[in-house]
N, C-alpha and C. Protein backbone atom coordinates (compact mmCIF):
# COMPACT_ATOMS: atom_id res chain seq x y z
N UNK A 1 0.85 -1.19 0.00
CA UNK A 1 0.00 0.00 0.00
C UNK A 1 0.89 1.24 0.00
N UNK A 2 0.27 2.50 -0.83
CA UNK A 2 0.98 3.57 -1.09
C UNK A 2 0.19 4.80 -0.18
N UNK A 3 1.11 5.44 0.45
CA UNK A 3 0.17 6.57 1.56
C UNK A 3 0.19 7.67 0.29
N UNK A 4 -0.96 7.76 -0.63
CA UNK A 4 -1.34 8.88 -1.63
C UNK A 4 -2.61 9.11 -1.73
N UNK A 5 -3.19 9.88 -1.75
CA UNK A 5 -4.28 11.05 -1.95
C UNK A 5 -5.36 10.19 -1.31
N UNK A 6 -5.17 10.78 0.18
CA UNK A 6 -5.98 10.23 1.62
C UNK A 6 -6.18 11.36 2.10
N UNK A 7 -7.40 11.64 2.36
CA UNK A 7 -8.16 12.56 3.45
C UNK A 7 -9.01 11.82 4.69
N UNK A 8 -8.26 12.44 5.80
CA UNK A 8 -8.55 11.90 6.63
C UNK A 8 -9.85 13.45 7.00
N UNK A 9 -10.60 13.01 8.41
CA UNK A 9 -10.98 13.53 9.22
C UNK A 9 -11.99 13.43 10.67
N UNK A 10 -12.17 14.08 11.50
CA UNK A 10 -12.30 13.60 12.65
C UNK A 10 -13.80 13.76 13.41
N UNK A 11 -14.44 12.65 13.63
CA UNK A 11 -15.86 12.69 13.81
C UNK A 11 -16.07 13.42 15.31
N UNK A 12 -17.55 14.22 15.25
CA UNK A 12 -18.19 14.75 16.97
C UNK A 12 -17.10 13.22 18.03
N UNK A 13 -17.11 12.39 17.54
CA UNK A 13 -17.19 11.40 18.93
C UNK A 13 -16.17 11.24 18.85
N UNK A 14 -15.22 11.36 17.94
CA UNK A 14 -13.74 11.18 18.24
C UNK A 14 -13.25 9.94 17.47
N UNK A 15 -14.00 9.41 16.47
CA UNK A 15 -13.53 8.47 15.27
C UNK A 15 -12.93 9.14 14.28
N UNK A 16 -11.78 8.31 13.48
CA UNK A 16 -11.26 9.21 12.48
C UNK A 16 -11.61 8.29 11.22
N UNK A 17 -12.26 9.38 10.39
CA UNK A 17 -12.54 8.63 9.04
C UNK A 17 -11.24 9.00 7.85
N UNK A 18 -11.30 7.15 6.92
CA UNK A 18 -10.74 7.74 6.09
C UNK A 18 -11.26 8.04 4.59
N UNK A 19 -10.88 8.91 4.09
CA UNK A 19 -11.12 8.90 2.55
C UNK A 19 -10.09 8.55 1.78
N UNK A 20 -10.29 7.27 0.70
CA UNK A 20 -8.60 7.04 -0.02
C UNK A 20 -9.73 7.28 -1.12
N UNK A 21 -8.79 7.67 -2.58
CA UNK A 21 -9.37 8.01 -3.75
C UNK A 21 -10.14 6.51 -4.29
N UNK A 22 -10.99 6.44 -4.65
CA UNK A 22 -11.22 5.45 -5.27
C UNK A 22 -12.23 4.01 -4.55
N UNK A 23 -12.27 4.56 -2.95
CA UNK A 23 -12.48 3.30 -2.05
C UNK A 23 -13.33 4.12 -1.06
N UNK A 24 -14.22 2.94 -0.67
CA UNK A 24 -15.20 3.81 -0.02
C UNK A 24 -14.85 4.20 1.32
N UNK A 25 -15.64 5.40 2.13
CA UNK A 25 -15.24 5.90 3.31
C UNK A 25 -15.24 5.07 4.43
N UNK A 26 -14.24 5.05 5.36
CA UNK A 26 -14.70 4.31 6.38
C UNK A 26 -13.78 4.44 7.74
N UNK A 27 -14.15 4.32 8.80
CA UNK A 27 -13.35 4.69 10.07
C UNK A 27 -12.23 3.58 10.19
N UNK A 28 -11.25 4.69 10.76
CA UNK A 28 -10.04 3.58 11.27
C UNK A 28 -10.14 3.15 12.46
N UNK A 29 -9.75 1.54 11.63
CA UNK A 29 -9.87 0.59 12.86
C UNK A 29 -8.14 0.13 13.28
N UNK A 30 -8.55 -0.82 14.69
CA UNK A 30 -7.27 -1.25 15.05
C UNK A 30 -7.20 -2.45 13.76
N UNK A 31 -7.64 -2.75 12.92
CA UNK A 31 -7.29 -3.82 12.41
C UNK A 31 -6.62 -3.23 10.95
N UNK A 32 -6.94 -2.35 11.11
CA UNK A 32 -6.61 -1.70 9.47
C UNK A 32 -4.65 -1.59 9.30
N UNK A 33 -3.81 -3.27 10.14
CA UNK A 33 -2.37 -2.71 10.25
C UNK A 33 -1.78 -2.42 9.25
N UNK A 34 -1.90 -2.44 7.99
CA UNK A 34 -0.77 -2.59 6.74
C UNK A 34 -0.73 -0.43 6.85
N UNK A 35 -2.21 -0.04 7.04
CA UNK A 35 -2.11 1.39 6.82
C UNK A 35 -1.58 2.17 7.84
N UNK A 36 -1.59 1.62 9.54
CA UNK A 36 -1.48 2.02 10.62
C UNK A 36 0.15 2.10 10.69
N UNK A 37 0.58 0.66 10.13
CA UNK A 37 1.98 0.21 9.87
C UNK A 37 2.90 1.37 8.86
N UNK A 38 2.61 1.58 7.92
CA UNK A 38 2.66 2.60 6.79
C UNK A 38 3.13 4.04 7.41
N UNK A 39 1.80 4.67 8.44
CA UNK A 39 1.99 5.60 8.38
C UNK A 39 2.70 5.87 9.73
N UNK A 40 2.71 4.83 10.31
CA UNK A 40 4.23 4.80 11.95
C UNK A 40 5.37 4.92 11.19
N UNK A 41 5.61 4.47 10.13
CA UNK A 41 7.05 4.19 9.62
C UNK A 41 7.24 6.01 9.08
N UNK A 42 5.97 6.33 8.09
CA UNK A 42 6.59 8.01 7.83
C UNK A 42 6.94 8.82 8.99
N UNK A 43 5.32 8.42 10.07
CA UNK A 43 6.13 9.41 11.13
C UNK A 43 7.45 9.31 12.04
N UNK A 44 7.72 8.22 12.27
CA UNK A 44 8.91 7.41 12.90
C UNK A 44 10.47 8.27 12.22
N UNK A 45 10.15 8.41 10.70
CA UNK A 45 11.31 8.71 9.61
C UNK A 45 11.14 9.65 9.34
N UNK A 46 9.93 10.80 9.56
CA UNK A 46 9.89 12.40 9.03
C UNK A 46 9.60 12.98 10.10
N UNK A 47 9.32 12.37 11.08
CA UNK A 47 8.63 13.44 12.57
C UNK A 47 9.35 12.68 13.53
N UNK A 48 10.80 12.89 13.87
CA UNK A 48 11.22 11.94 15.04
C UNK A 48 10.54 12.32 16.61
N UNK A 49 10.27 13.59 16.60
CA UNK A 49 10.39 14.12 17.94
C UNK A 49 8.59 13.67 18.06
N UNK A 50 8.01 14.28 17.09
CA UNK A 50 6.27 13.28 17.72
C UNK A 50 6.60 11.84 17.52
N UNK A 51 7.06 10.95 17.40
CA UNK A 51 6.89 9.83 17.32
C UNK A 51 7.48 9.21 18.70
N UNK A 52 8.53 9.89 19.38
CA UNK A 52 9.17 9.85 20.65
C UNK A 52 7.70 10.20 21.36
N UNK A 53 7.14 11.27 21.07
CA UNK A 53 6.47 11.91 21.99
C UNK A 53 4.93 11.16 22.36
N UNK A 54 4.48 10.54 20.91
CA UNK A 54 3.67 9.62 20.73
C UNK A 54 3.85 8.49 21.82
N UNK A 55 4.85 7.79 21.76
CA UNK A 55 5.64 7.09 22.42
C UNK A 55 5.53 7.00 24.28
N UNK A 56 5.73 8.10 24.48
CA UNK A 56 5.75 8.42 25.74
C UNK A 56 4.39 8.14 26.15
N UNK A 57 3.31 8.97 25.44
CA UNK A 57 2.62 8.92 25.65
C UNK A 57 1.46 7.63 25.65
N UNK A 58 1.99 7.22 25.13
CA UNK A 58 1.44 5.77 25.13
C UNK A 58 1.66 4.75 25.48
N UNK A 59 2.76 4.84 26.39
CA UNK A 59 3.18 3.30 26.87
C UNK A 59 3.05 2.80 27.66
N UNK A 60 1.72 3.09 28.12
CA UNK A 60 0.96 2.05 28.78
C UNK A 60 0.34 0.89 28.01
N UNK A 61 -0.06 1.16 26.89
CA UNK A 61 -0.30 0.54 26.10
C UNK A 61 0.82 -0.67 25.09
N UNK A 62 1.94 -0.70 25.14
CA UNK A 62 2.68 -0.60 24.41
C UNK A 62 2.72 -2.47 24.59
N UNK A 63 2.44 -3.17 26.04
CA UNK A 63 1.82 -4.59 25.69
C UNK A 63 1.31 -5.20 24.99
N UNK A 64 0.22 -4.33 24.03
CA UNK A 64 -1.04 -4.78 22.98
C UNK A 64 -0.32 -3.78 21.87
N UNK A 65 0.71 -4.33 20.79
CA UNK A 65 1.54 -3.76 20.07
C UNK A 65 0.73 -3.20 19.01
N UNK A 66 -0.62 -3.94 18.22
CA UNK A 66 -1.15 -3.12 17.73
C UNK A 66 -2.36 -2.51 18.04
N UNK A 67 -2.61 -2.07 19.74
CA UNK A 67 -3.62 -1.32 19.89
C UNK A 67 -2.67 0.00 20.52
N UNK A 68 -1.17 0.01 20.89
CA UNK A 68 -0.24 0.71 21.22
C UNK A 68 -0.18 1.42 19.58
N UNK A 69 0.26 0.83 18.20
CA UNK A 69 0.24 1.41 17.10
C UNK A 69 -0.80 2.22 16.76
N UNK A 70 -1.87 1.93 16.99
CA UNK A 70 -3.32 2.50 16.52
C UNK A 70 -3.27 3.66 17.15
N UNK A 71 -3.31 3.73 18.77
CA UNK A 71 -3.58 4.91 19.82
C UNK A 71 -2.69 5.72 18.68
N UNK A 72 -1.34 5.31 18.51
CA UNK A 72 -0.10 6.60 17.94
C UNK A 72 -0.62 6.96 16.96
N UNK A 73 -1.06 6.14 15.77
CA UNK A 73 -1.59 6.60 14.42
C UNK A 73 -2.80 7.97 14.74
N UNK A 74 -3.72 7.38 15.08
CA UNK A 74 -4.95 8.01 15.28
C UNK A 74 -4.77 9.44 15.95
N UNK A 75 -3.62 9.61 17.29
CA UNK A 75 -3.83 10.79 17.78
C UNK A 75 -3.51 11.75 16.98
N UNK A 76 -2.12 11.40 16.21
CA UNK A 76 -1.23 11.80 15.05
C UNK A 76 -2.09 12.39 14.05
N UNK A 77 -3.29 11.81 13.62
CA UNK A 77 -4.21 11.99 12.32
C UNK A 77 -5.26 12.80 13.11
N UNK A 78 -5.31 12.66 14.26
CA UNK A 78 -6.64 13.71 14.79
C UNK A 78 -6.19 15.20 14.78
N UNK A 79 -4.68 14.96 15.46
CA UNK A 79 -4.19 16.60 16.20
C UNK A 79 -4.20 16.97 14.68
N UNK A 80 -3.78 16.53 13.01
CA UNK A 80 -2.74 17.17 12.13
C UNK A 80 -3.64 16.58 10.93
N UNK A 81 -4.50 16.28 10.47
CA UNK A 81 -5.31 15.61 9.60
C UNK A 81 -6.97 15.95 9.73
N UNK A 82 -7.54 16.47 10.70
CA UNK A 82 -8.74 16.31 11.24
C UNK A 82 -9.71 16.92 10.99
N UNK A 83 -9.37 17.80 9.96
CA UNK A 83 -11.00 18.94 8.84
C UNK A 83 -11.14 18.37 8.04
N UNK A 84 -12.12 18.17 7.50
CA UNK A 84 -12.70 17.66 6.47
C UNK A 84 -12.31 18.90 4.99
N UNK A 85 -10.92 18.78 3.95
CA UNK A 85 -11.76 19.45 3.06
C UNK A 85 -11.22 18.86 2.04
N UNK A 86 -12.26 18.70 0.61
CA UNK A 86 -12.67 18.13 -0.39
C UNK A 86 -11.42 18.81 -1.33
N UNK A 87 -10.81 19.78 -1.39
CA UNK A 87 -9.75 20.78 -2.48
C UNK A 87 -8.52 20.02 -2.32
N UNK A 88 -8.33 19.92 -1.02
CA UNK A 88 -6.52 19.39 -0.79
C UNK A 88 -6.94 18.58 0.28
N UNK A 89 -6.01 17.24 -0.39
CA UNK A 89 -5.91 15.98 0.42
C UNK A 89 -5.08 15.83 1.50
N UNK A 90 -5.04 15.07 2.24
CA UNK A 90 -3.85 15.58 3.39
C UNK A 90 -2.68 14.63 3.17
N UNK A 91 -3.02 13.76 2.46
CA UNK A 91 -1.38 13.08 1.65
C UNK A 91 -1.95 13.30 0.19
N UNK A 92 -1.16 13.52 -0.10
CA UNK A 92 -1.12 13.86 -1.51
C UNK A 92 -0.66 13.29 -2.66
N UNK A 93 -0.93 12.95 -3.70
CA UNK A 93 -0.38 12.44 -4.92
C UNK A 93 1.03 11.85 -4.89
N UNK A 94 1.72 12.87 -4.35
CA UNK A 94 3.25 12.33 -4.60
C UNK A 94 3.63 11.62 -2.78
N UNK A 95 2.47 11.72 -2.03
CA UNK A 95 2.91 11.15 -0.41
C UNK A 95 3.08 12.06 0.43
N UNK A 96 3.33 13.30 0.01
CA UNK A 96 3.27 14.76 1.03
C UNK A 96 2.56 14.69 2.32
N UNK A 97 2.68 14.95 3.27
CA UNK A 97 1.73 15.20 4.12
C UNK A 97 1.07 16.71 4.19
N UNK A 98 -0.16 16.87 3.91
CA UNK A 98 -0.19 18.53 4.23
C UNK A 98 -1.03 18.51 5.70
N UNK A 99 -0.28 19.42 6.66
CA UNK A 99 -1.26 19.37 7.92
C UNK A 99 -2.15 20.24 8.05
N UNK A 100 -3.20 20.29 8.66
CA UNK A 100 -4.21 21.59 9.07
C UNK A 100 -3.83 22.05 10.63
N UNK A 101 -4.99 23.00 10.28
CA UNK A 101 -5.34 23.76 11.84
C UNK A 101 -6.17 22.98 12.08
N UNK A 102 -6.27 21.94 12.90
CA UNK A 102 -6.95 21.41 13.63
C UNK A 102 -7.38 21.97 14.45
N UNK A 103 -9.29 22.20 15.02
CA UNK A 103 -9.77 23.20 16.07
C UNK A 103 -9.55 21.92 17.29
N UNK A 104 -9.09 22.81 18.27
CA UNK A 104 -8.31 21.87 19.57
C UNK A 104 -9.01 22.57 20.46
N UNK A 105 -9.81 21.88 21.93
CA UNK A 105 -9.74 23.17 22.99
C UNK A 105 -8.46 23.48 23.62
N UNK A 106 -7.36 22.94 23.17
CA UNK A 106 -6.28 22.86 24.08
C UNK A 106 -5.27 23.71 23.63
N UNK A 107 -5.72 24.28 21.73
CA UNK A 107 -4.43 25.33 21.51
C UNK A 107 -4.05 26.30 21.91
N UNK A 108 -2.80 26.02 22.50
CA UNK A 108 -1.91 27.19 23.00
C UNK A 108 -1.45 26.92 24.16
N UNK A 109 -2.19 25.88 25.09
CA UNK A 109 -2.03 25.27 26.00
C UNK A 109 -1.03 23.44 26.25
N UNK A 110 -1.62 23.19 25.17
CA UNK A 110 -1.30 21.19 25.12
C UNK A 110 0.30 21.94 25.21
N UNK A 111 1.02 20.76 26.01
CA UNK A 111 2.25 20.52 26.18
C UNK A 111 2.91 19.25 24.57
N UNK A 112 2.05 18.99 23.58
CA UNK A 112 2.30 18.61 22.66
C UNK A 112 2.05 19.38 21.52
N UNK A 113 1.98 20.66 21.49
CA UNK A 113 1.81 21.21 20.38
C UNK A 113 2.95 21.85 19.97
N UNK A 114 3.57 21.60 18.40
CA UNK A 114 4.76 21.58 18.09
C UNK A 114 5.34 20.83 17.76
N UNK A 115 4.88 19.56 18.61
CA UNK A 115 5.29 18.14 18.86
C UNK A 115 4.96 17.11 18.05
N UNK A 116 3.62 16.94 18.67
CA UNK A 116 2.85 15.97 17.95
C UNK A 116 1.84 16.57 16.88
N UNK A 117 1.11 17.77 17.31
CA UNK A 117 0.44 18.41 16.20
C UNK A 117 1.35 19.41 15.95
N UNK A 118 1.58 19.83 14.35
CA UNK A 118 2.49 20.74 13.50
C UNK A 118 3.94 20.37 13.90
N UNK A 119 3.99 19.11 13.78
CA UNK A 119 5.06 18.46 13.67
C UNK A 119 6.59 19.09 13.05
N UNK A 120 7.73 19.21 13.07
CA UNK A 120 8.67 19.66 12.64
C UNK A 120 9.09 18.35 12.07
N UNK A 121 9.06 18.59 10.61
CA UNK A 121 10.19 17.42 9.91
C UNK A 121 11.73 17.20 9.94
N UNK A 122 12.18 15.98 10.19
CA UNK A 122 13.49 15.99 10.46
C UNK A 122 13.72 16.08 8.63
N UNK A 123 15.08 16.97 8.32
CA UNK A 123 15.14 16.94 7.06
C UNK A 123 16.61 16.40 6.73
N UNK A 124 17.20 15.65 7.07
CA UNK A 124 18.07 15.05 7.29
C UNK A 124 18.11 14.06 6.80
N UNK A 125 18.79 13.48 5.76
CA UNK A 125 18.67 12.23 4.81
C UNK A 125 19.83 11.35 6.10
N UNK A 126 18.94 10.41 6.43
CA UNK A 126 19.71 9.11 6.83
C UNK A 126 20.79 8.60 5.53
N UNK A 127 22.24 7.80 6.36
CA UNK A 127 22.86 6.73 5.70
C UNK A 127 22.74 6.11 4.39
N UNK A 128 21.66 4.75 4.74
CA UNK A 128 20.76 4.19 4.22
C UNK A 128 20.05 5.12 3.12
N UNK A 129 19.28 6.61 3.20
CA UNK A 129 18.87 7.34 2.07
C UNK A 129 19.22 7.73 1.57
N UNK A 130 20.64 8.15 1.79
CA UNK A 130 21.62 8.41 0.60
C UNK A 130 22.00 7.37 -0.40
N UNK A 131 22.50 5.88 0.58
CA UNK A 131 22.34 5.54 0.20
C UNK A 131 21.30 4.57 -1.23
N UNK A 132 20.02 5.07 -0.81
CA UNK A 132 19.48 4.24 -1.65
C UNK A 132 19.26 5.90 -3.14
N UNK A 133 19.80 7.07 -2.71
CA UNK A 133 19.89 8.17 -3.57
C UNK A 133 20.43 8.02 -4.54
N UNK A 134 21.85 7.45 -3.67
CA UNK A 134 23.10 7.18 -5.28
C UNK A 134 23.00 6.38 -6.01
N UNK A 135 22.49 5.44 -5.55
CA UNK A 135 21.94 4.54 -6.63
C UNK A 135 20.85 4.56 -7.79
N UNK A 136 20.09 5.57 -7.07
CA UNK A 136 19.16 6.00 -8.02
C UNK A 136 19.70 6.82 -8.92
N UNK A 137 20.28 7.84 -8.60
CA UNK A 137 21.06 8.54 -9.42
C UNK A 137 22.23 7.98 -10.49
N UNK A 138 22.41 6.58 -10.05
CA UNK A 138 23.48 5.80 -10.62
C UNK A 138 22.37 4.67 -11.85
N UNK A 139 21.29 5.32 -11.85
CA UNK A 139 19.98 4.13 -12.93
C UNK A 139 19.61 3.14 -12.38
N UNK A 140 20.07 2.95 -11.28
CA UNK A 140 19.57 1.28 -10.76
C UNK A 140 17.96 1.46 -10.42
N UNK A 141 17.24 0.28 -11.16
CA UNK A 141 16.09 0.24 -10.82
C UNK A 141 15.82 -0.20 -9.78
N UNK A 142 14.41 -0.40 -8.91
CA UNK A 142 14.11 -0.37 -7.53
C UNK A 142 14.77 -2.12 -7.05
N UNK A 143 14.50 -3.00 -8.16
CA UNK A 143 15.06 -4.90 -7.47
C UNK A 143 16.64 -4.50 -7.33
N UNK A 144 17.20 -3.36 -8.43
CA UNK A 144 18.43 -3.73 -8.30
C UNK A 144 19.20 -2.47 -7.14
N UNK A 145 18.49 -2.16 -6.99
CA UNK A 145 18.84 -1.57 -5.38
C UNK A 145 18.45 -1.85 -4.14
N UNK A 146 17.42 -2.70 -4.01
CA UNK A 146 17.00 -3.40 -2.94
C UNK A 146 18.20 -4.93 -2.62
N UNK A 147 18.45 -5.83 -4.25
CA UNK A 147 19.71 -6.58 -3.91
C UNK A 147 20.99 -5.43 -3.71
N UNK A 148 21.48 -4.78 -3.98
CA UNK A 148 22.50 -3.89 -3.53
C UNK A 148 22.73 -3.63 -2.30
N UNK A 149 21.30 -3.20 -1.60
CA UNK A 149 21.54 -2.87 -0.04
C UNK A 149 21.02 -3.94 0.79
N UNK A 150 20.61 -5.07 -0.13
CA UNK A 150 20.19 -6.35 0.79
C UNK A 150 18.85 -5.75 1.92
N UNK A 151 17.96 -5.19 1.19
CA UNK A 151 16.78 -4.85 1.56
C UNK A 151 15.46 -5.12 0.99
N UNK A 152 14.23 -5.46 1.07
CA UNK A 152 13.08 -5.11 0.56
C UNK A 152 12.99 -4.10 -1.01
N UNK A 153 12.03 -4.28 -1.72
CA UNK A 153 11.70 -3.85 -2.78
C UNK A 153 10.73 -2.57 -1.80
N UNK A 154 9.76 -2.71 -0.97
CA UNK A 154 9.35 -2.03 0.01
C UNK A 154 10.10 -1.20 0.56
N UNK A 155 10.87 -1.32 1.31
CA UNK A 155 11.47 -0.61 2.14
C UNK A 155 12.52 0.69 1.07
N UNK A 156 12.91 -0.09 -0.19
CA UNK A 156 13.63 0.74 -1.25
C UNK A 156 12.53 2.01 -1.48
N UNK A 157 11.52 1.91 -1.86
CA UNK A 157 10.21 2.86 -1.80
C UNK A 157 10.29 3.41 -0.68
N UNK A 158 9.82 3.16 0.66
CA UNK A 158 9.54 4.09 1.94
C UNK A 158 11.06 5.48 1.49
N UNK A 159 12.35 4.79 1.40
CA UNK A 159 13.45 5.11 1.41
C UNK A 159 13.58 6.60 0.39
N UNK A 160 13.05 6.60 -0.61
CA UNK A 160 12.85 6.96 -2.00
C UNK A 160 11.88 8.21 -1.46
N UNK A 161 10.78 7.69 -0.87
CA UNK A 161 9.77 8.43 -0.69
C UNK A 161 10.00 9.37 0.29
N UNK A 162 10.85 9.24 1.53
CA UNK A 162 11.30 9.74 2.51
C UNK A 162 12.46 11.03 2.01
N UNK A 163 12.89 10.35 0.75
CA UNK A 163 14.20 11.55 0.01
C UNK A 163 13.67 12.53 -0.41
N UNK A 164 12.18 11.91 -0.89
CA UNK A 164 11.46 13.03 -1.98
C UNK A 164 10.58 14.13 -1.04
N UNK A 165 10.20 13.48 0.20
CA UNK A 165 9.41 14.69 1.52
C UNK A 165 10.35 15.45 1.74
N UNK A 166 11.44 14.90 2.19
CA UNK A 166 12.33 15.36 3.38
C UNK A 166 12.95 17.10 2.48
N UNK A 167 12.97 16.55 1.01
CA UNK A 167 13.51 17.64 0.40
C UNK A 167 12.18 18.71 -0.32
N UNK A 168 11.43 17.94 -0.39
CA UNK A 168 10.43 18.61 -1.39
C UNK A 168 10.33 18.86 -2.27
N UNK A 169 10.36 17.44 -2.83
CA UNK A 169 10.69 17.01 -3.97
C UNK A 169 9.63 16.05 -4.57
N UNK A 170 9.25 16.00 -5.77
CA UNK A 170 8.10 15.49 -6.47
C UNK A 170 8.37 14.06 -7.20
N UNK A 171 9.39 14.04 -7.57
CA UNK A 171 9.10 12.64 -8.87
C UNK A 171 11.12 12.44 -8.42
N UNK A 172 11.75 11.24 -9.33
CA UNK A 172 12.82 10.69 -9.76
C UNK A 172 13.29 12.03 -10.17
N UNK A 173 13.07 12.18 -11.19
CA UNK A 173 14.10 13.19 -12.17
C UNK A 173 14.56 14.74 -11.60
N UNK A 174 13.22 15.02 -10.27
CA UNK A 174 13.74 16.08 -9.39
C UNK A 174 14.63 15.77 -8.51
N UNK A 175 14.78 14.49 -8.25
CA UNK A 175 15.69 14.67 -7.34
C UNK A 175 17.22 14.04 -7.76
N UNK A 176 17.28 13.69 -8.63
CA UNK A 176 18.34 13.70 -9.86
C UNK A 176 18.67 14.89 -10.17
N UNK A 177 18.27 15.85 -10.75
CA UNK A 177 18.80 17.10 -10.82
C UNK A 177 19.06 17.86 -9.19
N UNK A 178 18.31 17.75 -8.05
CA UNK A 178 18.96 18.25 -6.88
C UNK A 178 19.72 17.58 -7.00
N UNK A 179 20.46 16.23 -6.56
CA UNK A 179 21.88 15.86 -6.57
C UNK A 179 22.66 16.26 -7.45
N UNK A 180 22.33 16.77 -8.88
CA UNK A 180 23.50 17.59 -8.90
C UNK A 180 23.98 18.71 -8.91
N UNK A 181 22.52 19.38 -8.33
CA UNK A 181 22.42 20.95 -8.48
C UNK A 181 23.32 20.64 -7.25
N UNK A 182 23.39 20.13 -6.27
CA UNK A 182 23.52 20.23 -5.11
C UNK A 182 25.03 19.23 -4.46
N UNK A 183 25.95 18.92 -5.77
CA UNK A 183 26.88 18.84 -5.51
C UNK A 183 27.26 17.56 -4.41
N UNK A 184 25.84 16.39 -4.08
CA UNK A 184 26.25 15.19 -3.46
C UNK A 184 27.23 14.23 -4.06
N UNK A 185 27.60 13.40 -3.07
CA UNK A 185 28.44 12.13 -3.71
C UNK A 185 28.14 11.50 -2.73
């Protein structure tokens, strides 16, 4: 599964619905892991400090591993996902996250705001994302960089996708020309 053009938002009672293009609406559940899984890994790799903070906050839970995942997903998508609007999706085409103003009674007050809602992206290409950069930049298609780094065909994607947020960056060929506008090796 690909996290692209999903609108989430957040019901009177505190359910979060999703909208994916193409598939009908429906609330997230604890069972829904492949998507819950998905979107721990972006925040885990683009939001270190809410995902710590998530973390904290949840580990009481953290026995029941995927009702500990869910609590994190869900608060994550309530505080930063949670208006409903039909113009702009809150992941987007290329995987973007766009966040809202979420109406909170707590803004200005929550000791997580910053944190967990309006998250600061780490923009910092990991090891590993450079790694899987140069290679791209070097033509290797996605099998033959996944045998290269002795990884997933999956995980080569998250990797890819993580290069293209972190910079703000849209497709392959943009971020081929940043590497060399930009003088990496």
């Amino acid at each position: 599964m690909l996290l692209r053009n999903i609108e989430f938002y957040n019901t009177p009672s505190g359910e979060v619905v999703i909208s994916e293009t193409h598939k009908p609406i429906r609330v997230l559940e604890e069972s829904d892991t492949e998507l819950i899984n998905e979107l721990l890994d972006v925040i885990r790799d683009r939001y270190p400090f809410a995902y710590k903070r998530l973390s904290e906050n949840y580990t009481r839970s953290e026995k029941n591993i995927s009702h500990y995942n869910y609590r994190m997903v869900k608060r994550f998508i309530r505080c930063n996902h949670g208006e409903y609007d039909q113009n702009h999706m809150d992941i987007d085409n290329n995987g973007i996250f766009h966040f809202e103003e979420v109406r909170c009674p707590l803004r200005g007050e929550c000791r997580d705001e910053c944190v967990i809602c309006k998250p600061e992206m780490n923009t910092s290409l990991t090891t590993r994302e450079m790694d899987v950069f140069r290679l791209i930049v070097e033509n290797y298609q996605m099998d033959g960089i996944a045998d290269e780094l002795n990884i997933s065909i999956a995980t080569v994607n998250r990797h890819r996708e993580n290069i293209k947020a972190k910079l703000g960056l849209r497709s392959v060929k943009e971020m081929i020309t940043y590497w060399f506008n930009n003088h990496l090796k």
